[in-house]
Protein backbone atom coordinates (compact mmCIF):
# COMPACT_ATOMS: atom_id res chain seq x y z
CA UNK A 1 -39.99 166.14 -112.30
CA UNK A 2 -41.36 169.01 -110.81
CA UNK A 3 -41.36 169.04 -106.33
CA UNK A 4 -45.52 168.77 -105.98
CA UNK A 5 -47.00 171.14 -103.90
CA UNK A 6 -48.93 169.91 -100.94
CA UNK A 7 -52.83 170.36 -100.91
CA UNK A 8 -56.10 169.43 -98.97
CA UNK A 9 -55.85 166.77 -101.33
CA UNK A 10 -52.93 165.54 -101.55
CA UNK A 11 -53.36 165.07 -97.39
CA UNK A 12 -56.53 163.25 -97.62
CA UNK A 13 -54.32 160.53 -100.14
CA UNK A 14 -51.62 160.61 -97.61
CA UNK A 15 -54.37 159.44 -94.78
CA UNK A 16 -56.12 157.05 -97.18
CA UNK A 17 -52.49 155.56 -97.94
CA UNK A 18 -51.36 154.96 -94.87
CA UNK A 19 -54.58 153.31 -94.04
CA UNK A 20 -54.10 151.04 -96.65
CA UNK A 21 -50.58 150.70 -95.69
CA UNK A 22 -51.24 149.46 -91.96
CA UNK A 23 -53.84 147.42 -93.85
CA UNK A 24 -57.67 148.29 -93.76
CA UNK A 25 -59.74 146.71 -96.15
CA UNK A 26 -61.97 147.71 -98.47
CA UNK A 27 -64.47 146.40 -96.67
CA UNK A 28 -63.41 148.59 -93.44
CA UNK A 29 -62.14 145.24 -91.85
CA UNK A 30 -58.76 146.07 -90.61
CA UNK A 31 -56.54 142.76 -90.98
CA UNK A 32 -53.53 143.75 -88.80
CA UNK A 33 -50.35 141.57 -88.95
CA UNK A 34 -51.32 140.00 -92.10
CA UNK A 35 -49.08 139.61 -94.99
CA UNK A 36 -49.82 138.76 -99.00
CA UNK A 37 -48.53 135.38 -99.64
CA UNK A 38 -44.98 135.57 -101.08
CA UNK A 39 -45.18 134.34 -104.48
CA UNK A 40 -44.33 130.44 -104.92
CA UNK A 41 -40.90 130.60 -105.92
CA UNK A 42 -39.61 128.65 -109.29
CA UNK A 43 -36.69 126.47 -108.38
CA UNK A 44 -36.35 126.34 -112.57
CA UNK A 45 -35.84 130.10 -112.07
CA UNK A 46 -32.13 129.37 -112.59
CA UNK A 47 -31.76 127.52 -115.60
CA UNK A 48 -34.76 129.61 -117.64
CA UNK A 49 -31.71 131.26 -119.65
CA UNK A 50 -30.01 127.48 -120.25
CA UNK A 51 -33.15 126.21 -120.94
CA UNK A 52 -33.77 129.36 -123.74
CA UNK A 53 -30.55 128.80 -125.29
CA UNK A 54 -31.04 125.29 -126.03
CA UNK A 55 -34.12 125.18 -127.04
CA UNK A 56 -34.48 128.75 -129.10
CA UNK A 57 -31.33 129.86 -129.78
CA UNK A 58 -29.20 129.70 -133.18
CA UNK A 59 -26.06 129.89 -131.44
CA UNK A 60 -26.82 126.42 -129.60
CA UNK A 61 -27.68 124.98 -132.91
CA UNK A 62 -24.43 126.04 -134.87
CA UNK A 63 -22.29 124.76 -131.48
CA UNK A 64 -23.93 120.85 -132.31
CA UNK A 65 -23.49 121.58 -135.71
CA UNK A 66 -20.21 122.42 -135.69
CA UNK A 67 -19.40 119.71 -132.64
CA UNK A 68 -20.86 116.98 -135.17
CA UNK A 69 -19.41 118.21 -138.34
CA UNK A 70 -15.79 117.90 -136.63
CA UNK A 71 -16.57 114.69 -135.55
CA UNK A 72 -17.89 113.21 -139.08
CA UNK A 73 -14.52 114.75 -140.30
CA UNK A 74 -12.67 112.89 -137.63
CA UNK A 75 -14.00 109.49 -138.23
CA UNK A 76 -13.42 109.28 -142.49
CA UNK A 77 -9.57 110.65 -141.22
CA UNK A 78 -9.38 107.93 -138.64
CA UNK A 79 -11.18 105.34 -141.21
CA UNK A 80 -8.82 106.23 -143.62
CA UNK A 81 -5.68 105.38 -141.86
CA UNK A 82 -7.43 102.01 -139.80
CA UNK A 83 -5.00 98.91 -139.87
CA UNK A 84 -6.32 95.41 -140.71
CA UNK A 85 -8.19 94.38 -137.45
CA UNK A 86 -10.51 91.18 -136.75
CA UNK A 87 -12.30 93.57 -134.45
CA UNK A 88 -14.91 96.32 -136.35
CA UNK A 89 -14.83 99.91 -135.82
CA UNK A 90 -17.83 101.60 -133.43
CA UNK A 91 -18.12 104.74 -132.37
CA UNK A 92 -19.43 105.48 -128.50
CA UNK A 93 -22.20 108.11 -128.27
CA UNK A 94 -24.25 108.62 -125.08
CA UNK A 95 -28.15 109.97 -125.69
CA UNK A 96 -30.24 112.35 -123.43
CA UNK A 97 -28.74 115.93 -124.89
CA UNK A 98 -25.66 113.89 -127.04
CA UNK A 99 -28.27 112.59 -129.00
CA UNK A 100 -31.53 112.84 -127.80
CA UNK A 101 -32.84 116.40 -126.74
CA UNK A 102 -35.34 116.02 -123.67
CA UNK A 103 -36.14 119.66 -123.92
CA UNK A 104 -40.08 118.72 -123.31
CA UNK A 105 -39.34 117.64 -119.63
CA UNK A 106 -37.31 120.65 -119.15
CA UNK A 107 -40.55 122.25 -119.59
CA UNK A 108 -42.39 120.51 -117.64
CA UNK A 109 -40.27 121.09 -114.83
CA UNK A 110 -40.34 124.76 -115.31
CA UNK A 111 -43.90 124.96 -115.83
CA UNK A 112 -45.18 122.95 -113.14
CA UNK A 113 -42.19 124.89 -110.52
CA UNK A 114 -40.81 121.44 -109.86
CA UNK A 115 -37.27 120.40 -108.84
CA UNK A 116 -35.51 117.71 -110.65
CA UNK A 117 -36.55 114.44 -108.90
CA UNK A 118 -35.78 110.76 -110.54
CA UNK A 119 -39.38 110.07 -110.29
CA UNK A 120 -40.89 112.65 -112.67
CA UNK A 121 -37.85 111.77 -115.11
CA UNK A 122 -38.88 107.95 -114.61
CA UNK A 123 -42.22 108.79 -115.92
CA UNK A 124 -41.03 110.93 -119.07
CA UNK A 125 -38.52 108.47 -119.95
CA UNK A 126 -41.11 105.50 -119.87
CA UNK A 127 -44.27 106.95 -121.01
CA UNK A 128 -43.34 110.54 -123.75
CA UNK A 129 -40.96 108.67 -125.87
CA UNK A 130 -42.44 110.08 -129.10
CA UNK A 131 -41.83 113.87 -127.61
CA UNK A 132 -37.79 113.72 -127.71
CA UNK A 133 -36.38 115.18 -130.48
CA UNK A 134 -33.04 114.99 -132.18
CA UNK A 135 -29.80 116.95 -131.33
CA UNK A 136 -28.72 119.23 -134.31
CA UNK A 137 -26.23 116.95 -136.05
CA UNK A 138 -26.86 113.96 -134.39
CA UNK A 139 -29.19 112.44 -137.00
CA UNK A 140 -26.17 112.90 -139.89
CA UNK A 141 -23.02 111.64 -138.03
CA UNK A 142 -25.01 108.80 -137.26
CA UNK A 143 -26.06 107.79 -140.55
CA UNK A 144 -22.72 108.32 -141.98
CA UNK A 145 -21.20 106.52 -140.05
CA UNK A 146 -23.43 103.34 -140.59
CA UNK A 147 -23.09 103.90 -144.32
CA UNK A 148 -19.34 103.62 -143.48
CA UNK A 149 -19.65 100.20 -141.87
CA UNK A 150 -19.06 102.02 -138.38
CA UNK A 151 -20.84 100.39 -135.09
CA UNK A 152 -22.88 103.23 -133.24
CA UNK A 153 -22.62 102.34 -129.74
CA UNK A 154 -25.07 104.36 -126.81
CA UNK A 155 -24.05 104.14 -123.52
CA UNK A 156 -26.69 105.75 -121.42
CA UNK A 157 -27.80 106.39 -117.70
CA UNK A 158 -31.28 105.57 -118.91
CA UNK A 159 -33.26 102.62 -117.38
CA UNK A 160 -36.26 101.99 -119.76
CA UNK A 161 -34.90 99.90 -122.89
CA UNK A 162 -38.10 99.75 -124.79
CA UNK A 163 -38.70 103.31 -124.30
CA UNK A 164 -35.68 104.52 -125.13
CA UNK A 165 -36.14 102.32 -128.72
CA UNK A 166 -39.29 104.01 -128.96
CA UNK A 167 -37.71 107.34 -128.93
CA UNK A 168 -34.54 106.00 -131.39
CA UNK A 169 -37.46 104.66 -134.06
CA UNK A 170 -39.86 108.09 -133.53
CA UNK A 171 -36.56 109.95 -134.67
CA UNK A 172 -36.00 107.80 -137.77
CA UNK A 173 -32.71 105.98 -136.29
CA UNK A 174 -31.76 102.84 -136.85
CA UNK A 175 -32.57 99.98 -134.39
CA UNK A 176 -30.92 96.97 -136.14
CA UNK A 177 -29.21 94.98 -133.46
CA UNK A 178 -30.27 97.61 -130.78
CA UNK A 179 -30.39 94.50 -128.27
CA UNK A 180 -26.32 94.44 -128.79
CA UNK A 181 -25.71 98.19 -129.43
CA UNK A 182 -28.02 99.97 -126.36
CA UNK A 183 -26.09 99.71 -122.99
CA UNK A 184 -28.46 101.22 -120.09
CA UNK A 185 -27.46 101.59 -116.30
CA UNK A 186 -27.97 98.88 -114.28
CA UNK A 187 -26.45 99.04 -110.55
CA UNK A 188 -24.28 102.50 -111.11
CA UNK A 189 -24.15 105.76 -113.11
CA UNK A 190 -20.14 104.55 -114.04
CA UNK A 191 -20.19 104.20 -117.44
CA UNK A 192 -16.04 102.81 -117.38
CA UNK A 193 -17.23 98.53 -117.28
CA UNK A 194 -19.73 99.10 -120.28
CA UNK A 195 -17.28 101.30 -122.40
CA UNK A 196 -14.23 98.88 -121.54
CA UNK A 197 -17.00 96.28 -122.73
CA UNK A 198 -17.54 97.75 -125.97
CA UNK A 199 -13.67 98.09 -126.18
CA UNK A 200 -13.34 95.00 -125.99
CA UNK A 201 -15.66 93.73 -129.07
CA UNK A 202 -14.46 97.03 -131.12
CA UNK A 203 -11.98 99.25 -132.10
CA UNK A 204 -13.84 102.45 -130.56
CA UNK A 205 -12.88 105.49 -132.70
CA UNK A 206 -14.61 108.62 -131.50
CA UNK A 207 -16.91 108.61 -128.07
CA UNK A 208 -19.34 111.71 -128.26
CA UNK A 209 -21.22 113.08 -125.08
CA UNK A 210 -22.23 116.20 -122.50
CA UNK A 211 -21.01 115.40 -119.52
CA UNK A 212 -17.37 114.92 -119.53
CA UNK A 213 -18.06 111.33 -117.73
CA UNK A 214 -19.14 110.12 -120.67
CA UNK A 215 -15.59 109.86 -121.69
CA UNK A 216 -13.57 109.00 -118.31
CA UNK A 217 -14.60 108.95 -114.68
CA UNK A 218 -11.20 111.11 -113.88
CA UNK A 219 -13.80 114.15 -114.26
CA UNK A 220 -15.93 112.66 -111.40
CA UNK A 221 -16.40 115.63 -108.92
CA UNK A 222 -14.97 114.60 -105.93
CA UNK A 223 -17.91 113.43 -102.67
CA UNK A 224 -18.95 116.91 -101.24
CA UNK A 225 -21.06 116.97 -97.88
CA UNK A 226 -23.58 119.16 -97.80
CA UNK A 227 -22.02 121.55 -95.67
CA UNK A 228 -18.60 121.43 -97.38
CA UNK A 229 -16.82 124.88 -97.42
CA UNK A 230 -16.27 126.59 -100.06
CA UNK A 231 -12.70 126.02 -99.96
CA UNK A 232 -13.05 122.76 -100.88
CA UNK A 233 -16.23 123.28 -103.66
CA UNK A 234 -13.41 125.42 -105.34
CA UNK A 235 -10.75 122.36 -105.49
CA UNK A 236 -13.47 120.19 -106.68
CA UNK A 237 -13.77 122.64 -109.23
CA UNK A 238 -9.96 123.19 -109.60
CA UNK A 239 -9.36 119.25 -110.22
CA UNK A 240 -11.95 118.60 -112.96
CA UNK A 241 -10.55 121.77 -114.79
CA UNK A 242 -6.83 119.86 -114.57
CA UNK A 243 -8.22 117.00 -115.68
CA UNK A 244 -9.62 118.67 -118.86
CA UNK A 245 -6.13 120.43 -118.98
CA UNK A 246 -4.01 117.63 -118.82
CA UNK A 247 -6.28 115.54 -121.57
CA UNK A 248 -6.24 118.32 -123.91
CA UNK A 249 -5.21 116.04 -126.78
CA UNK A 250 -8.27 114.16 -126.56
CA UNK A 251 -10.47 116.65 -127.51
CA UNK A 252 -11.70 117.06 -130.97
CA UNK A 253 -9.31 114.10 -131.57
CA UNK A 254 -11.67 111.23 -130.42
CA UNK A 255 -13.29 112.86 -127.46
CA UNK A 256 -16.30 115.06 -128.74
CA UNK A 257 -18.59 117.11 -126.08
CA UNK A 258 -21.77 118.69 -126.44
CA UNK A 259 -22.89 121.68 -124.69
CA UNK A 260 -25.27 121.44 -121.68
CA UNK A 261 -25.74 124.39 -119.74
CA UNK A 262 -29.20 123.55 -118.22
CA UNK A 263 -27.52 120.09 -115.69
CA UNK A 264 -24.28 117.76 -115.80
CA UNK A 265 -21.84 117.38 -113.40
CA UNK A 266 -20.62 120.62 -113.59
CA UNK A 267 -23.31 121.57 -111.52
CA UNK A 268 -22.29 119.26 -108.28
CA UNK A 269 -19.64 121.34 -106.68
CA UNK A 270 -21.63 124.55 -106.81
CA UNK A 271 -24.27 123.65 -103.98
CA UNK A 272 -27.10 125.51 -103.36
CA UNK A 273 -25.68 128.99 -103.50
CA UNK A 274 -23.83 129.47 -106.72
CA UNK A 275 -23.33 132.54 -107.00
CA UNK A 276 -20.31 132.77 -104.66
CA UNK A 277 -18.26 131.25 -107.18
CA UNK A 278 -17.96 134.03 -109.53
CA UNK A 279 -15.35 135.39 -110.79
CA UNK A 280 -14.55 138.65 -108.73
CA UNK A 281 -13.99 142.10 -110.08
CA UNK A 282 -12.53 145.07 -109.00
CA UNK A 283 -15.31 147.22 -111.12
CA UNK A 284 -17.76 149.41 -109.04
């Protein structure tokens, strides 16, 4: 662009600019020391791009597709070679994004500039039932595996039983024996006593979740204060990765996971500044 040259006019901007700048009204009123209010910050600001890929993007629905599809495989392989038990077969599944996709409160959150708290998710488990929808895939692993004779277990952190069947029966699954088949928390977010419980009454073939403590709680992050270095956010991180490592067998074997990018424990040893914890580069 071309170096302007400077004018009566273009002084008379330069006052008029600078009068604005030091901040006279329109009105003549000068309102010195005054500041526009900083624009109310979105603490869903992080997780818009999780949020976009769940909810809009074809490469989220091919993952569940695929995760399920594998899984439905799995269980007519391990049918197939079942020995003569007294005890049925059941498969575990947990719900809210395994099978249920809460995508609707997401929103709300992001709309409304709120942070996460249990309250707000109190009131969209208990009274928007009828808004969940379905995770891609969910629907037909489930249904096969009834028509198979297979016992669909959910294990869930959820609270609100009749709720939650509300938002099973909006999304055309089956509620026959629920009472037996829908284990909700009660005193702690540990799944292990209701999964060794429904070990106990069934040979448990394939467990299916998000959050890698769906399936054992040797992925539990490890207690982090507040103020915990980062030293020892990056172990925390460290030991969960191991523990993936060293059950690689289990994976796509009888241990299915779903992707969650938007909350999970993953998120606990990050803290409030994540950034810090990625991977460096020697590119300028």
């Amino acid at each position: 662009m071309a170096r302007l040259k400077p004018t009566a006019h273009t002084g008379i901007t330069l006052v008029v600019g600078l009068l604005l700048g030091l901040g006279l009204g329109s009105t003549g009123t000068a309102v010195w020391g005054q500041r526009e209010a900083a624009p109310r910050l979105n603490p869903q600001e992080r997780t818009l791009d999780a949020n976009l890929f769940m909810q809009t993007s074809a490469e989220y629905v091919a993952c569940c597709l695929q995760t399920y599809a594998w899984a439905s495989e799995r269980l007519r392989q391990r049918l197939a070679a079942l020995a003569p038990s007294e005890r049925p077969p059941a498969v575990i599944l947990d719900l809210d994004e395994t099978v249920l996709d809460n995508a609707g409160f997401q929103s709300f959150l992001d709309r409304e500039s709120k942070s996460y708290e249990k309250a707000l998710w109190d009131r969209w488990e208990r009274d928007f039932p009828t808004e969940t929808r379905l995770v891609p895939g969910a629907k037909g692993f489930i249904e096969e595996a009834e028509r198979a004779g297979v016992t669909v277990v959910y294990i869930s952190n959820r609270t609100d039983r009749e709720a939650t069947v509300a938002a099973l029966r909006h999304n055309g699954l089956s509620v026959e024996g629920i009472a037996d088949r829908l284990l909700l928390r009660t005193d702690t977010a540990d799944k292990t006593a209701r999964r060794k419980a429904v070990e106990e009454r069934y040979r448990v073939l394939l467990y299916i979740g998000d959050n890698l403590r769906d399936f054992s709680e040797i992925f539990v992050t490890p207690e982090l204060a507040p103020d915990a270095t980062d030293d020892a956010r990056r172990q925390a991180l460290a030991k969960r990765r191991m523990a993936v490592e060293q059950h690689a067998y289990r994976f796509g074997t009888d241990w299915f996971i779903l992707p969650n990018p938007v909350y999970g424990e993953w998120q606990v040893p990050l803290g409030r500044e994540p950034r810090r914890f990625l991977r460096p580069t020697e590119m300028r």
